[in-house]
PDB file of N, CA and C in Angstrom:
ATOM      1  N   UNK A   1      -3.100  28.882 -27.582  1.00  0.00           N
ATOM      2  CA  UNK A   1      -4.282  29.636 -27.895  1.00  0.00           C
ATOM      3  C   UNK A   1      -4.859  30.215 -26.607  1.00  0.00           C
ATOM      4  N   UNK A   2      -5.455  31.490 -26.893  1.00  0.00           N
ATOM      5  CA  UNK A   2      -5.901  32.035 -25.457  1.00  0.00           C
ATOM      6  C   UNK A   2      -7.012  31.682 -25.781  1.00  0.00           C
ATOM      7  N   UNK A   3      -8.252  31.931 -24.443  1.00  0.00           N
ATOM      8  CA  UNK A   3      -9.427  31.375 -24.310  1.00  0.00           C
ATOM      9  C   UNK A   3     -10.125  32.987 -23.897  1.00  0.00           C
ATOM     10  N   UNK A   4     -11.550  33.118 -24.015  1.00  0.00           N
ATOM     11  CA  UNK A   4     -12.200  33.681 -23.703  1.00  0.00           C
ATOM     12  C   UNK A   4     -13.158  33.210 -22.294  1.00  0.00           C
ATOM     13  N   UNK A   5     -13.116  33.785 -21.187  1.00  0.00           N
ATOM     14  CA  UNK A   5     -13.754  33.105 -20.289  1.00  0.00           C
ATOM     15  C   UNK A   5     -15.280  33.796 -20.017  1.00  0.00           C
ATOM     16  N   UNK A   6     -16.347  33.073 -20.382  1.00  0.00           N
ATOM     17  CA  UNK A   6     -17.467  33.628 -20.326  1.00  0.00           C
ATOM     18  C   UNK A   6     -18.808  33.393 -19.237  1.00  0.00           C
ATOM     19  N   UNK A   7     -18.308  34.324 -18.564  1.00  0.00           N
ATOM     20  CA  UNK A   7     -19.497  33.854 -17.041  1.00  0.00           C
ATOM     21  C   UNK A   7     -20.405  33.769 -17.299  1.00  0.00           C
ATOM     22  N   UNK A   8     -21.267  32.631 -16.186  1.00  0.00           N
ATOM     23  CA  UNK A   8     -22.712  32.677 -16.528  1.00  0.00           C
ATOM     24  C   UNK A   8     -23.012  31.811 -17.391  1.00  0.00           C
ATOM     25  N   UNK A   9     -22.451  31.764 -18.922  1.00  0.00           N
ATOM     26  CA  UNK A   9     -22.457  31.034 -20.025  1.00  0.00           C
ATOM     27  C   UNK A   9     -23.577  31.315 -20.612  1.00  0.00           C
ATOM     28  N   UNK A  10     -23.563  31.047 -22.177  1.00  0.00           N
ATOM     29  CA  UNK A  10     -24.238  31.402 -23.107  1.00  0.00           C
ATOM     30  C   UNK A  10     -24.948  29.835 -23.528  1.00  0.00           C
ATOM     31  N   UNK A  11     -25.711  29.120 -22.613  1.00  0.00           N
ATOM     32  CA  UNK A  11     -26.226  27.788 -22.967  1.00  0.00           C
ATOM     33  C   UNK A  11     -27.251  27.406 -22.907  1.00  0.00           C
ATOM     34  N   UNK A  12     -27.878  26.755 -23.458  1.00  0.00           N
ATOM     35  CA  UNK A  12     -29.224  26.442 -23.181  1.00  0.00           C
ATOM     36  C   UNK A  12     -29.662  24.881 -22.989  1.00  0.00           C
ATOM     37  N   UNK A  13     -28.392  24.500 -21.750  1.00  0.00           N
ATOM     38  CA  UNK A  13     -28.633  22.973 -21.678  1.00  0.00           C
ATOM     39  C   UNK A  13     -28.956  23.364 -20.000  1.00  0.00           C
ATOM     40  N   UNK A  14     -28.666  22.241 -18.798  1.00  0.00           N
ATOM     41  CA  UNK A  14     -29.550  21.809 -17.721  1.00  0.00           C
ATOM     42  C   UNK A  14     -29.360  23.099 -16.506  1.00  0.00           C
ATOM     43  N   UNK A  15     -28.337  23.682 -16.650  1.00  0.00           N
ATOM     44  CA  UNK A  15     -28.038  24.543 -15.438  1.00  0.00           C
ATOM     45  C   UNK A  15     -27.511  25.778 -15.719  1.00  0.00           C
ATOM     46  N   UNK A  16     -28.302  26.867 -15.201  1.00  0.00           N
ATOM     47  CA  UNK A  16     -27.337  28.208 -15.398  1.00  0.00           C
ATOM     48  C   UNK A  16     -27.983  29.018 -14.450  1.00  0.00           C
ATOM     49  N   UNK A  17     -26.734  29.699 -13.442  1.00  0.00           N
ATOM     50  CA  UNK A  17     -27.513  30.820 -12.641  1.00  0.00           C
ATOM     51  C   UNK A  17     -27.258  32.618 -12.683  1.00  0.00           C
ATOM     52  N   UNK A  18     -29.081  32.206 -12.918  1.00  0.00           N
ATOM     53  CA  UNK A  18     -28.854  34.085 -13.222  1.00  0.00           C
ATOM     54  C   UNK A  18     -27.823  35.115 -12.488  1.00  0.00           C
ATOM     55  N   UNK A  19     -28.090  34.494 -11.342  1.00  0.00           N
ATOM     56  CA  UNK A  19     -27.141  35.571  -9.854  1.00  0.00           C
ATOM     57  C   UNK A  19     -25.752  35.520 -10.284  1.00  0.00           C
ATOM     58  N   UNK A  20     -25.256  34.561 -11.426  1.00  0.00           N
ATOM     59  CA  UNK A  20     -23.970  34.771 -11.828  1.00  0.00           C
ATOM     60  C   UNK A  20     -23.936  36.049 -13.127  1.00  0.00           C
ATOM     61  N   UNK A  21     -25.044  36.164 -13.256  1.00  0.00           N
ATOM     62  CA  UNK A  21     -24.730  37.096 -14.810  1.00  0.00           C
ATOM     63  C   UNK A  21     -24.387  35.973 -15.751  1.00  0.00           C
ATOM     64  N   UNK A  22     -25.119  36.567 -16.934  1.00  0.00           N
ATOM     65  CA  UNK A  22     -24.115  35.626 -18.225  1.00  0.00           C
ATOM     66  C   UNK A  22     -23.007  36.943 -19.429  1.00  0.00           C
ATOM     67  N   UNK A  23     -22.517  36.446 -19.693  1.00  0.00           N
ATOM     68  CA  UNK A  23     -21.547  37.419 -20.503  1.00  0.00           C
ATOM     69  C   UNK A  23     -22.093  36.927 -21.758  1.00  0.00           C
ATOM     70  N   UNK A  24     -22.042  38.452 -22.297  1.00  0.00           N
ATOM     71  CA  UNK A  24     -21.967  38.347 -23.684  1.00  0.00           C
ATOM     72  C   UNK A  24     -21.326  37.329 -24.697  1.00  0.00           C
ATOM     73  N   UNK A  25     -21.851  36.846 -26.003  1.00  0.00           N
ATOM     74  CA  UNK A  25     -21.054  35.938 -26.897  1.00  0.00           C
ATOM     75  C   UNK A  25     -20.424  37.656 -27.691  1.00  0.00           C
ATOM     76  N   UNK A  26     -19.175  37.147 -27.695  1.00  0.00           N
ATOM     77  CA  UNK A  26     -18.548  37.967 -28.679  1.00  0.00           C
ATOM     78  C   UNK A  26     -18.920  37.695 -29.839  1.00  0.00           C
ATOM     79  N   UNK A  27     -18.995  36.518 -30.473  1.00  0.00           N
ATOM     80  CA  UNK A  27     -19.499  36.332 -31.448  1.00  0.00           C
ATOM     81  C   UNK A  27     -20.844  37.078 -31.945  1.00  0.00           C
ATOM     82  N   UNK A  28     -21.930  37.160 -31.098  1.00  0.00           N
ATOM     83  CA  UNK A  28     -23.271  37.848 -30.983  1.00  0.00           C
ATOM     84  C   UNK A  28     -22.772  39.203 -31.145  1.00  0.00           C
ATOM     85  N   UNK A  29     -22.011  39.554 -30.445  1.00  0.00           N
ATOM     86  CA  UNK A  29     -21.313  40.958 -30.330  1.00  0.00           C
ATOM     87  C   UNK A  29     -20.977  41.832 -31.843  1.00  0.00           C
ATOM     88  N   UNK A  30     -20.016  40.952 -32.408  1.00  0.00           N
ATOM     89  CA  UNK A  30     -19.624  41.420 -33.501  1.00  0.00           C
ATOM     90  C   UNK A  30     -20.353  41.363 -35.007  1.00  0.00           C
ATOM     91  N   UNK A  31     -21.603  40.689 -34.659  1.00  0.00           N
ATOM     92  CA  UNK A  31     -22.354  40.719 -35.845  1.00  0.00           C
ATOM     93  C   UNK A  31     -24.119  40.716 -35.262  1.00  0.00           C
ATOM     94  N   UNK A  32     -23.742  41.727 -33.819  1.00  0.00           N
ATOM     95  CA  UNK A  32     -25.431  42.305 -33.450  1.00  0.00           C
ATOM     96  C   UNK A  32     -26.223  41.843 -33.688  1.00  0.00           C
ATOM     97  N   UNK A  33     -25.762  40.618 -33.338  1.00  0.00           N
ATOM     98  CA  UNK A  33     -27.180  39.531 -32.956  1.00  0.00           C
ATOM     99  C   UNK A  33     -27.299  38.895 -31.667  1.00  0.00           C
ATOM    100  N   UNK A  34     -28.367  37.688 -31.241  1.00  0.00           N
ATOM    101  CA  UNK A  34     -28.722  37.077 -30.437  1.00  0.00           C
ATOM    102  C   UNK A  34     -28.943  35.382 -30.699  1.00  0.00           C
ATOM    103  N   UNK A  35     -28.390  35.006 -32.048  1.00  0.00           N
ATOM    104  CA  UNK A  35     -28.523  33.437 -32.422  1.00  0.00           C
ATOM    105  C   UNK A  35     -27.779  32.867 -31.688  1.00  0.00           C
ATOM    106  N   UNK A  36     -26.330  32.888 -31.688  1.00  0.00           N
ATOM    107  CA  UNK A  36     -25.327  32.221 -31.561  1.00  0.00           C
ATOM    108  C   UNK A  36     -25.245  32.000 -29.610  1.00  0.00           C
ATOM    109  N   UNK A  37     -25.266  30.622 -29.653  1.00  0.00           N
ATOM    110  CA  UNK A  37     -25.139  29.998 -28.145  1.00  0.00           C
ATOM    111  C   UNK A  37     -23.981  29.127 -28.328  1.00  0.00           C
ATOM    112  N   UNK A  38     -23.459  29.009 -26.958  1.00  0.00           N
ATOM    113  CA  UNK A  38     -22.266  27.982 -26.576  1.00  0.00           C
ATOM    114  C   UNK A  38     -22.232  26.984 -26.857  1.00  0.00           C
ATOM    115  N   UNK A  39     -23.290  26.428 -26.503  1.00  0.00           N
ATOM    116  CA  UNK A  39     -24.205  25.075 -26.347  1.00  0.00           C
ATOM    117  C   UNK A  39     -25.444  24.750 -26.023  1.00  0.00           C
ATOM    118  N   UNK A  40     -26.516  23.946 -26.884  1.00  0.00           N
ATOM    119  CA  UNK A  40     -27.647  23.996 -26.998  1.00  0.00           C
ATOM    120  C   UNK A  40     -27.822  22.436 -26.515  1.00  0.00           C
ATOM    121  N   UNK A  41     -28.349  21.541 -25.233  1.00  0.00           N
ATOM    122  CA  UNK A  41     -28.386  20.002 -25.008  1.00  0.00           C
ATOM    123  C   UNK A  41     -29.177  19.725 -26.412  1.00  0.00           C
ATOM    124  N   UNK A  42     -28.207  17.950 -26.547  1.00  0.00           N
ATOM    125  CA  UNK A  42     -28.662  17.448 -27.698  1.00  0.00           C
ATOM    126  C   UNK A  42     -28.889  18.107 -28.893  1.00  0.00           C
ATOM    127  N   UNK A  43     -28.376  19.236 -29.100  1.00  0.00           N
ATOM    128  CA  UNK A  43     -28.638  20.000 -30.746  1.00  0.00           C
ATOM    129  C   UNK A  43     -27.056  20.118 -31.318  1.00  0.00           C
ATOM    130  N   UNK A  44     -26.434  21.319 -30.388  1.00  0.00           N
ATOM    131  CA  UNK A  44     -25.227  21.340 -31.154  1.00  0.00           C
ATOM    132  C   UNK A  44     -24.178  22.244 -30.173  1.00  0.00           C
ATOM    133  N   UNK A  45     -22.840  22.405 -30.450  1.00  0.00           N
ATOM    134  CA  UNK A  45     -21.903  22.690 -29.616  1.00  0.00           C
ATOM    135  C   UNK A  45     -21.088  24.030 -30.606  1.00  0.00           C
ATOM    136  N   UNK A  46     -21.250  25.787 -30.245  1.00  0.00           N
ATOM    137  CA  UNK A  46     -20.633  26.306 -30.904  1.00  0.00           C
ATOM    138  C   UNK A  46     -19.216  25.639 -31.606  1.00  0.00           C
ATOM    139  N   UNK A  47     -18.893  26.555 -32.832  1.00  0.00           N
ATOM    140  CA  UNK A  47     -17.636  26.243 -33.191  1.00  0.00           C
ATOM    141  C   UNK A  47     -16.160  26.255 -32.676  1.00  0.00           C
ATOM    142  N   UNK A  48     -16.423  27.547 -31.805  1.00  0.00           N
ATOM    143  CA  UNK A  48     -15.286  28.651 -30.499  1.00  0.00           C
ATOM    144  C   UNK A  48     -15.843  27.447 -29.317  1.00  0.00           C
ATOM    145  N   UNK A  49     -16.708  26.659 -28.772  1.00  0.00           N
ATOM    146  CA  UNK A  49     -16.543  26.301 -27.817  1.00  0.00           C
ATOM    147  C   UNK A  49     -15.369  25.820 -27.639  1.00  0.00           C
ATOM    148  N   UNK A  50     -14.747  25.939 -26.248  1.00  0.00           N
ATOM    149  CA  UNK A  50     -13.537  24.657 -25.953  1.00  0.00           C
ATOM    150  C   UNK A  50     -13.367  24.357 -24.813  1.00  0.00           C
ATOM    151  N   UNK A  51     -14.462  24.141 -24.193  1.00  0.00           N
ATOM    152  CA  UNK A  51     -14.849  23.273 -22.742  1.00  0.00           C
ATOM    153  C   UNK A  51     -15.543  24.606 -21.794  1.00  0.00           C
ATOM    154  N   UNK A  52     -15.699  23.755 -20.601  1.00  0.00           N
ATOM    155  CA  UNK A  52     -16.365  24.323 -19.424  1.00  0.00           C
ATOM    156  C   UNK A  52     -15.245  24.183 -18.360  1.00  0.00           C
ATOM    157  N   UNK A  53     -15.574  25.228 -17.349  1.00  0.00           N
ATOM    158  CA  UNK A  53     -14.226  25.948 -16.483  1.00  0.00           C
ATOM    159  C   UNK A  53     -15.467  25.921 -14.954  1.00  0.00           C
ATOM    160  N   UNK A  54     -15.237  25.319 -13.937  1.00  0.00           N
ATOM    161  CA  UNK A  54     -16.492  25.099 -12.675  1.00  0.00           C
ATOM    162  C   UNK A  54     -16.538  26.581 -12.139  1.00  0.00           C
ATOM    163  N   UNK A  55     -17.161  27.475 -11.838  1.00  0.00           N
ATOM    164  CA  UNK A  55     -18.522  26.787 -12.180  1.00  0.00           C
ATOM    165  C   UNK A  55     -19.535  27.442 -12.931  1.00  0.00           C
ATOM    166  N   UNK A  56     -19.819  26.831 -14.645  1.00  0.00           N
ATOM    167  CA  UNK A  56     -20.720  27.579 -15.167  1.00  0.00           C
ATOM    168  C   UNK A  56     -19.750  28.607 -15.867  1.00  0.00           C
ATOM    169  N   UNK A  57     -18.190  28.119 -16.349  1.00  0.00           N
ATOM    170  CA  UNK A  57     -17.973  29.313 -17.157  1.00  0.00           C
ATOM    171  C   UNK A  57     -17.505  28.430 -18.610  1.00  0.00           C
ATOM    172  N   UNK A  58     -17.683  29.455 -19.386  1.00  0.00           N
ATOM    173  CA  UNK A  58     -17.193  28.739 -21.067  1.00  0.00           C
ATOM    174  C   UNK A  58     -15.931  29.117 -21.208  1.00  0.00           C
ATOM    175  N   UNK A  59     -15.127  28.420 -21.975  1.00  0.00           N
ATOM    176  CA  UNK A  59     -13.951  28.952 -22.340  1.00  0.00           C
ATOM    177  C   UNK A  59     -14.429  28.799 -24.116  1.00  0.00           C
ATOM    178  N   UNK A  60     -13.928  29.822 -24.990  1.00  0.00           N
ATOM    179  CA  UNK A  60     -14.471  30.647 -25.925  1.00  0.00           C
ATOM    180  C   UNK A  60     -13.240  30.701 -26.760  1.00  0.00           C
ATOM    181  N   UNK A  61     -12.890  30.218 -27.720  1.00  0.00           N
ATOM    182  CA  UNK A  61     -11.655  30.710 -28.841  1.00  0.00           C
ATOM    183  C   UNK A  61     -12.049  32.264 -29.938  1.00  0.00           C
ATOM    184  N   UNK A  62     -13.083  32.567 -29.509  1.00  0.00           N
ATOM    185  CA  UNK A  62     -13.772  33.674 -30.574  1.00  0.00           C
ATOM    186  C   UNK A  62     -12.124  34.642 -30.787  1.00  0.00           C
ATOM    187  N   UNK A  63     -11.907  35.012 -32.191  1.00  0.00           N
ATOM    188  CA  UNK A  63     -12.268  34.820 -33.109  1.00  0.00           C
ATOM    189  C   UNK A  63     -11.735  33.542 -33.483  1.00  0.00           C
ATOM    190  N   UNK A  64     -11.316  32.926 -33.164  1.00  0.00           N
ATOM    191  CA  UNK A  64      -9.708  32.014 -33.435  1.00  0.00           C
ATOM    192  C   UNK A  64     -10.775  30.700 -33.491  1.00  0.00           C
ATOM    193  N   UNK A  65     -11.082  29.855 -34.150  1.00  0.00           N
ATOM    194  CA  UNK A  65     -11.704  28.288 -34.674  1.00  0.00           C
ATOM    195  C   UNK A  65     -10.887  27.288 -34.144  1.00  0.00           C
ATOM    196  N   UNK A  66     -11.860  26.638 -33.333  1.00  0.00           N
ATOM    197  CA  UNK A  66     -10.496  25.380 -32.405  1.00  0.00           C
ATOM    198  C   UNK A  66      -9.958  24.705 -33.585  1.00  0.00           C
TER     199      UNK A  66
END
């Protein structure tokens, strides 16, 4: 499976730096919105997540469901 690598990250848990940029969720992308996050601490973990890449990047299965 290929991965989507998403700088910056789309998260809203302890660390993220602006000076990196964050990339777009494709997911957000394709249905022109702004809900959908990577990972939210203690709430919940997208469905496409499939880990963290140092430093501060997501790896992303969008469209593809781990």
């Amino acid at each position: 499976m290929e991965f989507r690598e998403l700088s910056g990250a789309n998260m809203d848990i302890d660390f993220s730096n602006p000076e990196w940029g964050n990339s777009v969720c494709p997911w957000n992308e394709a249905e022109k919105t702004d809900v959908h996050k990577c990972a939210v601490k203690d709430v919940s973990i997208c469905k496409y997540f499939c880990g963290i890449r140092p430093l501060d990047t997501v790896l992303c299965s969008y469209p593809d469901k781990q």
